[in-house]
PDB file of N, CA and C in Angstrom:
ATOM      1  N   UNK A   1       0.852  -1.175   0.000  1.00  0.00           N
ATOM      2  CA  UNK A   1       0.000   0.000   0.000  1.00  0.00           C
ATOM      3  C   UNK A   1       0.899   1.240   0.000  1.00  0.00           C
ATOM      4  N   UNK A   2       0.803   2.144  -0.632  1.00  0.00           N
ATOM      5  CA  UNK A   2       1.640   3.171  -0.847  1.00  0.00           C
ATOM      6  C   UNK A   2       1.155   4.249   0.682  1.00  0.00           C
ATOM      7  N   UNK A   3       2.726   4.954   0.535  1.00  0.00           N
ATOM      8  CA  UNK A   3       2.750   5.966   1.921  1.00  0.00           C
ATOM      9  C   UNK A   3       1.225   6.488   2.367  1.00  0.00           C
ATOM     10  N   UNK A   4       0.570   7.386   0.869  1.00  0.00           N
ATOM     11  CA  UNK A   4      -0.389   8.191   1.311  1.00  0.00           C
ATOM     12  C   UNK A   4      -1.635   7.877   1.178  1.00  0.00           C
ATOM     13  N   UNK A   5      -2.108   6.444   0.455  1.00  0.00           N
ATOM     14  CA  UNK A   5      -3.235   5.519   0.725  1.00  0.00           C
ATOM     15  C   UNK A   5      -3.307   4.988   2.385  1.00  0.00           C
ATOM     16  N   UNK A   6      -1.594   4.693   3.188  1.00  0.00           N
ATOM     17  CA  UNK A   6      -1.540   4.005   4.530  1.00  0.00           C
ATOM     18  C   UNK A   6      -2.311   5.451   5.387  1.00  0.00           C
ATOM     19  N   UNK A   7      -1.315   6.933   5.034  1.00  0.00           N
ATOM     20  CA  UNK A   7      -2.375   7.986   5.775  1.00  0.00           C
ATOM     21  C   UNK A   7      -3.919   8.083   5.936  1.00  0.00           C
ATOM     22  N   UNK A   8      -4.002   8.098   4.419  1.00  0.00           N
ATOM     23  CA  UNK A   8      -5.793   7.834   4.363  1.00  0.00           C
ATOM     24  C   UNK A   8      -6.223   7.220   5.444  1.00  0.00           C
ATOM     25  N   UNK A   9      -6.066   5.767   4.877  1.00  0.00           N
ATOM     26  CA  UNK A   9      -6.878   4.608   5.737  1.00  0.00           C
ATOM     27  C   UNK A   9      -6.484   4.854   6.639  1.00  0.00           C
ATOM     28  N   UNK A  10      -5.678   5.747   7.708  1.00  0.00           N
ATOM     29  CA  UNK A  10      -5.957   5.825   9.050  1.00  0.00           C
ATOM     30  C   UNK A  10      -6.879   7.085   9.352  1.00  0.00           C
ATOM     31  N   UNK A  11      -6.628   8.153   9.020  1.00  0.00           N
ATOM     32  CA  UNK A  11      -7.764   8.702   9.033  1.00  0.00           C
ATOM     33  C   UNK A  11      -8.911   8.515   9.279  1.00  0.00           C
ATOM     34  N   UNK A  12      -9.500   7.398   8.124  1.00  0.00           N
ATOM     35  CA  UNK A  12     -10.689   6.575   7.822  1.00  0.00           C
ATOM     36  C   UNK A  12     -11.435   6.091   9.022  1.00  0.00           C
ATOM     37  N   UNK A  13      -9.828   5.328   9.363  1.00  0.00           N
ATOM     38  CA  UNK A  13     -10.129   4.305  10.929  1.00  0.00           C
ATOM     39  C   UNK A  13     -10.766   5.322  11.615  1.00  0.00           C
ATOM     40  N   UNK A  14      -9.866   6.102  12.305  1.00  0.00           N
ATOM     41  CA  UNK A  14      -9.755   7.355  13.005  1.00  0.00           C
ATOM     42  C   UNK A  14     -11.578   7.481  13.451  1.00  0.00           C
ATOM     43  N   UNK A  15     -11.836   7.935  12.092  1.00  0.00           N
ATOM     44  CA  UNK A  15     -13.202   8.563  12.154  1.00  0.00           C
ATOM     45  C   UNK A  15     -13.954   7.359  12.236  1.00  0.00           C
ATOM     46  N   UNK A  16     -14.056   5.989  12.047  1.00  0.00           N
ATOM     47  CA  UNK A  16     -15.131   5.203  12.270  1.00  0.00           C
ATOM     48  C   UNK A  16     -14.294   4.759  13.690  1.00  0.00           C
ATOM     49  N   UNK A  17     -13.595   4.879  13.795  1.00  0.00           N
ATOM     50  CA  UNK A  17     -13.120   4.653  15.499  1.00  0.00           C
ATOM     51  C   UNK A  17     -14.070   5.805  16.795  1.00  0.00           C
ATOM     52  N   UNK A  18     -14.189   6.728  15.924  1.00  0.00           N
ATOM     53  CA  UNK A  18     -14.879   8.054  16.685  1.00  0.00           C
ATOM     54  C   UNK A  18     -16.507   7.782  16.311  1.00  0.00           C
ATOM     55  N   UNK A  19     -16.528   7.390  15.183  1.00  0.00           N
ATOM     56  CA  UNK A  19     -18.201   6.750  15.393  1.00  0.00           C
ATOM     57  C   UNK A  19     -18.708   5.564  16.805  1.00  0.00           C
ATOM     58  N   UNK A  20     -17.804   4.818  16.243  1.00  0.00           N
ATOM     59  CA  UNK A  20     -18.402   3.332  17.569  1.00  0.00           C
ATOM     60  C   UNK A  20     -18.512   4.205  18.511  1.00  0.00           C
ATOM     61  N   UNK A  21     -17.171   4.386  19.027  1.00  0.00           N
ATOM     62  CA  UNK A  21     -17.042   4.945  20.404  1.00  0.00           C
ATOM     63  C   UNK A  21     -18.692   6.174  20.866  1.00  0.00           C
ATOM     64  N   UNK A  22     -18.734   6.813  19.915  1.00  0.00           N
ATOM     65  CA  UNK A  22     -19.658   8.070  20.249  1.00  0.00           C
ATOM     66  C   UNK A  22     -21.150   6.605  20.178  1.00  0.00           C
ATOM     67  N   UNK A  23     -21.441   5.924  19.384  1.00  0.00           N
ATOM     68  CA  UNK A  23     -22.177   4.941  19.435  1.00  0.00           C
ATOM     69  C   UNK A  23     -22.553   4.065  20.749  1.00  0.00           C
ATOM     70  N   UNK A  24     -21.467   4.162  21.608  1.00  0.00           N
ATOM     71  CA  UNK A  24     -21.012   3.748  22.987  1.00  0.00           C
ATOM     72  C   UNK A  24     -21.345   2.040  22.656  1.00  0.00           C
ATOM     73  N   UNK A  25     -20.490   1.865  21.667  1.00  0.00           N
ATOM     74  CA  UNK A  25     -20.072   0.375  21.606  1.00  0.00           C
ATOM     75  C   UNK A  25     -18.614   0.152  21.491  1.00  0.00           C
ATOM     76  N   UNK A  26     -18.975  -1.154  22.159  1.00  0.00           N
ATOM     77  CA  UNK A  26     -16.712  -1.535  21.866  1.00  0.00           C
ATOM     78  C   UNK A  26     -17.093  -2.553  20.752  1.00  0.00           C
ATOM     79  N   UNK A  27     -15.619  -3.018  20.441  1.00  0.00           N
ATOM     80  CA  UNK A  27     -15.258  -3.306  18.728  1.00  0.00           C
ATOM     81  C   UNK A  27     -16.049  -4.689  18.853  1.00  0.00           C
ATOM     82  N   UNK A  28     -16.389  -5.082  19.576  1.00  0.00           N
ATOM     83  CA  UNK A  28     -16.905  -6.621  19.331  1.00  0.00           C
ATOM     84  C   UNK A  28     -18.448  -6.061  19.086  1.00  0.00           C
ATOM     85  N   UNK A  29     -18.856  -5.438  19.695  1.00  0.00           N
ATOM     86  CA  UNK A  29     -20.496  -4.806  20.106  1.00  0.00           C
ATOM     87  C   UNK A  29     -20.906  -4.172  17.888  1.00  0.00           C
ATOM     88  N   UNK A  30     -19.750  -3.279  17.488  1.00  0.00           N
ATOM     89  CA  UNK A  30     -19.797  -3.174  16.851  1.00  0.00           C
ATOM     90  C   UNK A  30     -19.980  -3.770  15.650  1.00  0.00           C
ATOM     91  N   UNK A  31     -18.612  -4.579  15.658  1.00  0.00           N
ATOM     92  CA  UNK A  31     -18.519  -5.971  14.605  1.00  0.00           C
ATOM     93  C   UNK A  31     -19.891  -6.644  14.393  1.00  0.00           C
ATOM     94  N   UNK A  32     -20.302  -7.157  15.537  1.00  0.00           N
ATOM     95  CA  UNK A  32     -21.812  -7.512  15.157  1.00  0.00           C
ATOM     96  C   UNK A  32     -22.421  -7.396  14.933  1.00  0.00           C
ATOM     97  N   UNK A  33     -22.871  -5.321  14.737  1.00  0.00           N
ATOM     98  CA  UNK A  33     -23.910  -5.214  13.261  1.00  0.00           C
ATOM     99  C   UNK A  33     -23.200  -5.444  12.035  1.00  0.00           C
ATOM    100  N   UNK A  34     -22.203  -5.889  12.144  1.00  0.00           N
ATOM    101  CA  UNK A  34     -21.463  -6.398  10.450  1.00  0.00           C
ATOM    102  C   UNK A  34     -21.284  -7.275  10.096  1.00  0.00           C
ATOM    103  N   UNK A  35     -21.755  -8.030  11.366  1.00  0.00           N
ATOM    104  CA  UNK A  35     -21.547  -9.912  11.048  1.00  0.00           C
ATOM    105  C   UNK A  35     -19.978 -10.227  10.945  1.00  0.00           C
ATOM    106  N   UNK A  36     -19.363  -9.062  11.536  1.00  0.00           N
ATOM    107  CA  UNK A  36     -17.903  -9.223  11.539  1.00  0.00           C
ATOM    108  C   UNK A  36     -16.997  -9.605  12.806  1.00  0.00           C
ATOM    109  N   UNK A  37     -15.841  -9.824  12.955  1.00  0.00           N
ATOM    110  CA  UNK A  37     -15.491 -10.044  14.122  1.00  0.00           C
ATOM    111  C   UNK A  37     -15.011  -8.562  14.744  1.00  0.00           C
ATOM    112  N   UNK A  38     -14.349  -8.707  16.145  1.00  0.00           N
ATOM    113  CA  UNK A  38     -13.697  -7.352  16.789  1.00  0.00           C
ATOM    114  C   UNK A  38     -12.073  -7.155  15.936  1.00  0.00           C
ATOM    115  N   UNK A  39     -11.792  -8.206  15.511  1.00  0.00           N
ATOM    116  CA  UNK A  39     -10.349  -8.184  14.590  1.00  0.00           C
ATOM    117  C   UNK A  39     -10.757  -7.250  13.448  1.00  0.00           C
ATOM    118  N   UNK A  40     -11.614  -8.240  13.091  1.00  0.00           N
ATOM    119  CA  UNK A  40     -11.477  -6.963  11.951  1.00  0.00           C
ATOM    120  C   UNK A  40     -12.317  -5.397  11.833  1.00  0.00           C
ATOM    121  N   UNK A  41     -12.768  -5.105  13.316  1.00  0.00           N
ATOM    122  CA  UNK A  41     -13.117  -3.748  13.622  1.00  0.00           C
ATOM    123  C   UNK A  41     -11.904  -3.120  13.746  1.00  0.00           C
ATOM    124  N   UNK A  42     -10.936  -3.862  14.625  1.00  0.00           N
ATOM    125  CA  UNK A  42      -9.715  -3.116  14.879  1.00  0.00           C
ATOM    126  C   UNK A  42      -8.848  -2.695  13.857  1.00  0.00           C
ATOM    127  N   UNK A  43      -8.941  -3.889  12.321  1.00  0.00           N
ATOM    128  CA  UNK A  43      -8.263  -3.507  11.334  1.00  0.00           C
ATOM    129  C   UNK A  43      -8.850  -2.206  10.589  1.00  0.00           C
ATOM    130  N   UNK A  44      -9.695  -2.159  10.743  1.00  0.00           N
ATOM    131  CA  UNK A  44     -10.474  -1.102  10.168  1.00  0.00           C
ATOM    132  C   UNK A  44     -10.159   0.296  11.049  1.00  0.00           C
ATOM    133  N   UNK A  45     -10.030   0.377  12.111  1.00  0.00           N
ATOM    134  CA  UNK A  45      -9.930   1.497  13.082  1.00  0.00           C
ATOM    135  C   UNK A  45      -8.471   1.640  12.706  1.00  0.00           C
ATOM    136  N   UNK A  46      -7.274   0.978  12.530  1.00  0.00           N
ATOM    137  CA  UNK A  46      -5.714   1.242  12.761  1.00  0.00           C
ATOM    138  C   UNK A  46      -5.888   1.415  11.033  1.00  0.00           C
ATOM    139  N   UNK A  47      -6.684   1.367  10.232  1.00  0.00           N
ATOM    140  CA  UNK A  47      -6.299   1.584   8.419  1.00  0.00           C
ATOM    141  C   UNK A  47      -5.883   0.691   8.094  1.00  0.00           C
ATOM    142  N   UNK A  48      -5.523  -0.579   8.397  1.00  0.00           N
ATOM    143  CA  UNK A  48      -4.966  -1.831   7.823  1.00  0.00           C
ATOM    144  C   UNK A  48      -6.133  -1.850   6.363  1.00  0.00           C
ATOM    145  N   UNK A  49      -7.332  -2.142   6.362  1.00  0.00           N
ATOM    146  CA  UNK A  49      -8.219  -1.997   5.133  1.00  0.00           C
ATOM    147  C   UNK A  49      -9.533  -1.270   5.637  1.00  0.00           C
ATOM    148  N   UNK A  50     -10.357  -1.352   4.672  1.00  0.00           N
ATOM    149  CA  UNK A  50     -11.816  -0.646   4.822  1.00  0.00           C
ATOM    150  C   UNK A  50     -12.595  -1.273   4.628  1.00  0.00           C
ATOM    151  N   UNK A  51     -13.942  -1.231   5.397  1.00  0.00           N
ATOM    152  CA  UNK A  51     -15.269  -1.529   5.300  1.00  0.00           C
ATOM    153  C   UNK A  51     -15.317  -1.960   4.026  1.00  0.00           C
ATOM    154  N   UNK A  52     -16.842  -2.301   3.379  1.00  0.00           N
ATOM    155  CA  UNK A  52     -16.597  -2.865   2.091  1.00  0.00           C
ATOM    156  C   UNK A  52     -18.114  -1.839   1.977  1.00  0.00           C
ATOM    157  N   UNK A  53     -18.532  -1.459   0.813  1.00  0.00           N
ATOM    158  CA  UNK A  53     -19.192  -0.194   0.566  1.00  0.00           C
ATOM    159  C   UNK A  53     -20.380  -0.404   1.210  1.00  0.00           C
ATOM    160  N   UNK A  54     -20.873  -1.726   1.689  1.00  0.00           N
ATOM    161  CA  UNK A  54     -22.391  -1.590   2.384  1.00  0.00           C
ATOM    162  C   UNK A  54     -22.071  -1.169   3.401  1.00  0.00           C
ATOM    163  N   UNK A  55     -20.743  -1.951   4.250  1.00  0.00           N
ATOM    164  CA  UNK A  55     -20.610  -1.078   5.420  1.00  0.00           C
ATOM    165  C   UNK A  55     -20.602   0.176   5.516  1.00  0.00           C
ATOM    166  N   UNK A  56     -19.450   1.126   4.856  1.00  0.00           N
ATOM    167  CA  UNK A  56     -19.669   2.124   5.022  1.00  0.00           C
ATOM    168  C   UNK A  56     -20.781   3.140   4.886  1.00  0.00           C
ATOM    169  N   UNK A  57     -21.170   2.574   4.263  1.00  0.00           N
ATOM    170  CA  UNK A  57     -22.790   3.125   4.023  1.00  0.00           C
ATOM    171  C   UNK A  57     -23.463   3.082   5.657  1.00  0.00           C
ATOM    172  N   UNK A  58     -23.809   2.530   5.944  1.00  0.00           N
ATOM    173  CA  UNK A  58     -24.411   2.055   7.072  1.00  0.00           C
ATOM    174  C   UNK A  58     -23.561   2.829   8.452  1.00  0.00           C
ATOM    175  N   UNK A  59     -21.703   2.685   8.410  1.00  0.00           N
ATOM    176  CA  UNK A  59     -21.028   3.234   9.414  1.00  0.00           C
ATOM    177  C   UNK A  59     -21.271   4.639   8.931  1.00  0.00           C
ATOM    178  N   UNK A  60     -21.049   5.455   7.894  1.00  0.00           N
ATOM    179  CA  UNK A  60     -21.535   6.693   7.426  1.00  0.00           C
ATOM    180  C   UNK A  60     -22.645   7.268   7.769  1.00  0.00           C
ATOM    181  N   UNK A  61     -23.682   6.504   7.833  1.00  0.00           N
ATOM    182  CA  UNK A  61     -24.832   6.934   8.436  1.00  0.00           C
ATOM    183  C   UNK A  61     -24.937   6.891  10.099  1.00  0.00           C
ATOM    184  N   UNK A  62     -24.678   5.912  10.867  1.00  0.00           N
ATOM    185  CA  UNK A  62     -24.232   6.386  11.751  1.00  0.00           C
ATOM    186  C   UNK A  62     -23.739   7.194  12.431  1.00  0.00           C
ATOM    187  N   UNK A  63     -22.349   7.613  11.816  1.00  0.00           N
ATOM    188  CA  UNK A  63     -21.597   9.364  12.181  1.00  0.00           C
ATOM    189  C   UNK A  63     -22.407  10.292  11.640  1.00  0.00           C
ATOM    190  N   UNK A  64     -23.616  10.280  10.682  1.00  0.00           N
ATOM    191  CA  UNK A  64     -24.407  11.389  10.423  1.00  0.00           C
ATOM    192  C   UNK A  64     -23.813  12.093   9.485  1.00  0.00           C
ATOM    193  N   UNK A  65     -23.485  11.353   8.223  1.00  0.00           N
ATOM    194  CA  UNK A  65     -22.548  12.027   7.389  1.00  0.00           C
ATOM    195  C   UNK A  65     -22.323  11.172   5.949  1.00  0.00           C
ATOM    196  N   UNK A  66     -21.968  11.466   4.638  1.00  0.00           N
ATOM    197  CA  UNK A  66     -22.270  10.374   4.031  1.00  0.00           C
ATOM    198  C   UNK A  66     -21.304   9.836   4.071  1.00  0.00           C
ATOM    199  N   UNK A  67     -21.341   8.868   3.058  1.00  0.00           N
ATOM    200  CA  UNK A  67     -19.963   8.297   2.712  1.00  0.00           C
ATOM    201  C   UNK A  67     -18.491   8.907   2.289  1.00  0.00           C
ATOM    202  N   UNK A  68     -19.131   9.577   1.260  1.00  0.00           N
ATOM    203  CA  UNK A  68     -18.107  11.157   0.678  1.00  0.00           C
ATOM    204  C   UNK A  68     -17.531  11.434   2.094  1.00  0.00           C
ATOM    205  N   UNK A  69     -17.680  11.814   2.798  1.00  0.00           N
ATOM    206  CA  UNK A  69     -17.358  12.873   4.271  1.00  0.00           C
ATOM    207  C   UNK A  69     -16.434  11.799   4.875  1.00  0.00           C
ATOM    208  N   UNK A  70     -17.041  10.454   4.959  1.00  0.00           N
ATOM    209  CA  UNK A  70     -16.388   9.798   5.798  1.00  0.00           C
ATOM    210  C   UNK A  70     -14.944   9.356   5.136  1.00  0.00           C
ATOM    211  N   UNK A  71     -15.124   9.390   4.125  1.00  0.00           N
ATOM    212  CA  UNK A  71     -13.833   8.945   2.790  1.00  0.00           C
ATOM    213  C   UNK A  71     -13.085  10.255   2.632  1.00  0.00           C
ATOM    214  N   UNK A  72     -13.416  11.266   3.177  1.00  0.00           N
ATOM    215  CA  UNK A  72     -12.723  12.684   2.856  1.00  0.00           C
ATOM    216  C   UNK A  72     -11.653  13.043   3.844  1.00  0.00           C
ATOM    217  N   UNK A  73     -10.792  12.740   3.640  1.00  0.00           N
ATOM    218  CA  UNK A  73      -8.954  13.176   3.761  1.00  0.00           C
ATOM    219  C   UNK A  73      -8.806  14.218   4.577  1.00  0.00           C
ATOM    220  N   UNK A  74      -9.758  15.334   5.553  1.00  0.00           N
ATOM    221  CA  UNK A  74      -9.551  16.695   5.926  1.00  0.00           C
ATOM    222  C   UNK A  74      -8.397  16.432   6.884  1.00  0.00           C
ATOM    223  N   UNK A  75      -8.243  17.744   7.382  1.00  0.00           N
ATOM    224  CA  UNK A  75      -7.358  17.733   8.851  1.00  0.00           C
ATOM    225  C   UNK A  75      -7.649  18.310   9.896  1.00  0.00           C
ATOM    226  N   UNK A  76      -9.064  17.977   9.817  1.00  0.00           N
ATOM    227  CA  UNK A  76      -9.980  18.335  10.713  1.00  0.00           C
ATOM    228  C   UNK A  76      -9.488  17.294  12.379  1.00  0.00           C
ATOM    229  N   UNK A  77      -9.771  17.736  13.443  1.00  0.00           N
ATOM    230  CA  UNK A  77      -9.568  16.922  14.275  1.00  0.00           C
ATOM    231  C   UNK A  77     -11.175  15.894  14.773  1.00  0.00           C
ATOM    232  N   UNK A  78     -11.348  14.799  15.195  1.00  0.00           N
ATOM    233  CA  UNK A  78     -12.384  14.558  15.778  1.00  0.00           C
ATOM    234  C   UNK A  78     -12.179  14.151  16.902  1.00  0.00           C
ATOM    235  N   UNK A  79     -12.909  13.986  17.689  1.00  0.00           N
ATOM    236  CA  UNK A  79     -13.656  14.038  18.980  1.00  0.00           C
ATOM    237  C   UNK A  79     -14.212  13.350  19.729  1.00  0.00           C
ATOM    238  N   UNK A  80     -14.311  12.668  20.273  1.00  0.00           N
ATOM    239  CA  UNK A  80     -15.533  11.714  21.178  1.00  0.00           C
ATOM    240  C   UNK A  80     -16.636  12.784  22.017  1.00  0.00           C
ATOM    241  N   UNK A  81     -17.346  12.732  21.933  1.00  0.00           N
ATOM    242  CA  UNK A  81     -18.326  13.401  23.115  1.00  0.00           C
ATOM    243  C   UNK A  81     -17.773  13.492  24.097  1.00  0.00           C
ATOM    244  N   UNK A  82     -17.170  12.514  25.025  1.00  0.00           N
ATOM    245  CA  UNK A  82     -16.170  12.456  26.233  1.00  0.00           C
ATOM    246  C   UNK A  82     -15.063  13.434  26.281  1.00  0.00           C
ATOM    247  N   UNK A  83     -14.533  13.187  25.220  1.00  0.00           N
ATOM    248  CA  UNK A  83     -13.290  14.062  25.007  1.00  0.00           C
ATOM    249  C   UNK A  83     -13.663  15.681  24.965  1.00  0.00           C
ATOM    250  N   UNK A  84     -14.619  15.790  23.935  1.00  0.00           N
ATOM    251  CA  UNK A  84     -15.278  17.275  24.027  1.00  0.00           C
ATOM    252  C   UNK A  84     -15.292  17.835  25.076  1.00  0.00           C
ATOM    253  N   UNK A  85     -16.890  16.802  25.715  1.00  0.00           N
ATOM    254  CA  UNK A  85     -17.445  17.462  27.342  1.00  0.00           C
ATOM    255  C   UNK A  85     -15.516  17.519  28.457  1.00  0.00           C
ATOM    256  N   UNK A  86     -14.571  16.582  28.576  1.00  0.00           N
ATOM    257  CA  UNK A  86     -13.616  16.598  28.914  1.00  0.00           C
ATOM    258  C   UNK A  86     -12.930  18.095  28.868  1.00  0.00           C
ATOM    259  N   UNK A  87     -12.668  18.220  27.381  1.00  0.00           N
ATOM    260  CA  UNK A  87     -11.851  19.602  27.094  1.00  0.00           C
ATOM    261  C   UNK A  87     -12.529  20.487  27.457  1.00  0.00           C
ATOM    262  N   UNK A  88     -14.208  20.907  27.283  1.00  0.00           N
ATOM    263  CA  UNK A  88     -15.245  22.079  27.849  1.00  0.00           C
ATOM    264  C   UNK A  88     -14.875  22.079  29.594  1.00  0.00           C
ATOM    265  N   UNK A  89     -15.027  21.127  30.530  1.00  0.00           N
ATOM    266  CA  UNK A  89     -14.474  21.336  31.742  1.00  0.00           C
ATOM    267  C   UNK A  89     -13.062  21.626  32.432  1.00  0.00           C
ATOM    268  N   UNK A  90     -12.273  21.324  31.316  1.00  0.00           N
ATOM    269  CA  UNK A  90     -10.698  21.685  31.541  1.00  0.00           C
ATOM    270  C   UNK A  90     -10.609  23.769  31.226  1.00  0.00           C
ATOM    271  N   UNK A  91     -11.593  23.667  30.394  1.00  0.00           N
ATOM    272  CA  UNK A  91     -11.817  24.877  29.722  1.00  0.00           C
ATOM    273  C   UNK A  91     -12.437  26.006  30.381  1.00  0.00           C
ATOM    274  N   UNK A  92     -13.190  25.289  31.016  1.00  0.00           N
ATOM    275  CA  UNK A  92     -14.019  26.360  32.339  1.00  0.00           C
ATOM    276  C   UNK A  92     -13.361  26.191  33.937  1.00  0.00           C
ATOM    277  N   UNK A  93     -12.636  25.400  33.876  1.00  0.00           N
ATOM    278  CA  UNK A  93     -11.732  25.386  35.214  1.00  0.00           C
ATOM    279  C   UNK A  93     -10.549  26.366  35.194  1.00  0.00           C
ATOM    280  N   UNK A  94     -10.358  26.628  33.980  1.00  0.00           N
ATOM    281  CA  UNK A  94      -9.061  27.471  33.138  1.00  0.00           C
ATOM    282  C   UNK A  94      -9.604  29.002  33.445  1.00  0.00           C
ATOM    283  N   UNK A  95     -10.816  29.055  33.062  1.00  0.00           N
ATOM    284  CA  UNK A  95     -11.629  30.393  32.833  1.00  0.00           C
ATOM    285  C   UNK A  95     -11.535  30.624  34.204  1.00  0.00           C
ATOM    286  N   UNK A  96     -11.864  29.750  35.340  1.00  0.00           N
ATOM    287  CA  UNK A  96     -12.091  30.185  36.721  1.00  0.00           C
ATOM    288  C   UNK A  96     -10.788  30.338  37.385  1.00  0.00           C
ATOM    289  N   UNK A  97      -9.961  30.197  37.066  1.00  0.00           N
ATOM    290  CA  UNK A  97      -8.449  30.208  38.188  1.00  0.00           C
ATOM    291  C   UNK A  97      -8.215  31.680  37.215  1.00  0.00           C
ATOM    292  N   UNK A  98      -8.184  31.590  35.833  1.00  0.00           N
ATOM    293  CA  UNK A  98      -7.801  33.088  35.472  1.00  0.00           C
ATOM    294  C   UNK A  98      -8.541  34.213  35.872  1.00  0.00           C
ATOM    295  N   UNK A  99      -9.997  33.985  36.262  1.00  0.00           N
ATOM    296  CA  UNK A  99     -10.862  34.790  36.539  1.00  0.00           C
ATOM    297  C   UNK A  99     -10.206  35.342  38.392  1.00  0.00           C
ATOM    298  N   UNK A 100      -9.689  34.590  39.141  1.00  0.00           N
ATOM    299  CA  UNK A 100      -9.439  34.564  40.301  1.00  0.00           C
ATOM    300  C   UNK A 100      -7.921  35.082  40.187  1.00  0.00           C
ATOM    301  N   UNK A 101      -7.106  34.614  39.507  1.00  0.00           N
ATOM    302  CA  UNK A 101      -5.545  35.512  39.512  1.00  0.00           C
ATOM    303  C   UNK A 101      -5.199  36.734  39.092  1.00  0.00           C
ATOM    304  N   UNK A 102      -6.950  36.813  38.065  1.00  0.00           N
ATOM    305  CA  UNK A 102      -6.785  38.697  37.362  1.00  0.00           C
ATOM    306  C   UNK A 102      -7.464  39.629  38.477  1.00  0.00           C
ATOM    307  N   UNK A 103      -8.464  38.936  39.560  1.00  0.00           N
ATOM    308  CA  UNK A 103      -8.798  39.644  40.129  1.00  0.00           C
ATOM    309  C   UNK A 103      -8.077  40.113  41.871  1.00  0.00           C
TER     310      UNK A 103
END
């Protein structure tokens, strides 16, 4: 697999890694709407290969997004809900100690 097909497909993972998770399933929970195993959720999450187009269809719809989006290369960062709500409270704990050292 060439250098920047291996980037892709992690990406790819990346973002259907950030689907399950926001789905609040682990890779076996997952695999089984695919009739697949947790191996090959994990291959799919690290970019080793990809879904096969029904899946993604189906994991695409899931993240609320089509297929295009989910296949799209950005350098956008994503997120878990956890991680979000995480960074929003690191974020307002930040706001409150500065709010208290300016005053």
């Amino acid at each position: 697999m060439a250098e920047k097909n291996k980037d892709k497909y992690y990406i790819i993972g990346q973002k259907i890694k950030t689907i399950r998770l926001d789905s609040g399933l682990t890779m076996e929970q997952f695999g089984k709407l695919f009739n697949t195993s947790k191996g090959t959720v994990n291959n799919w999450e690290k970019g080793r290969n990809l879904p096969n187009k029904e899946n993604l269809v189906i994991i695409s719809e899931m993240g609320g997004e089509s297929v295009t989006e989910l296949l799209d290369n950005n350098d956008s960062i994503s997120l878990t809900i956890s991680e979000y709500n995480r960074l929003k409270d690191i974020e307002q704990k930040y706001n409150e100690i500065k709010r208290l050292v300016d005053n």
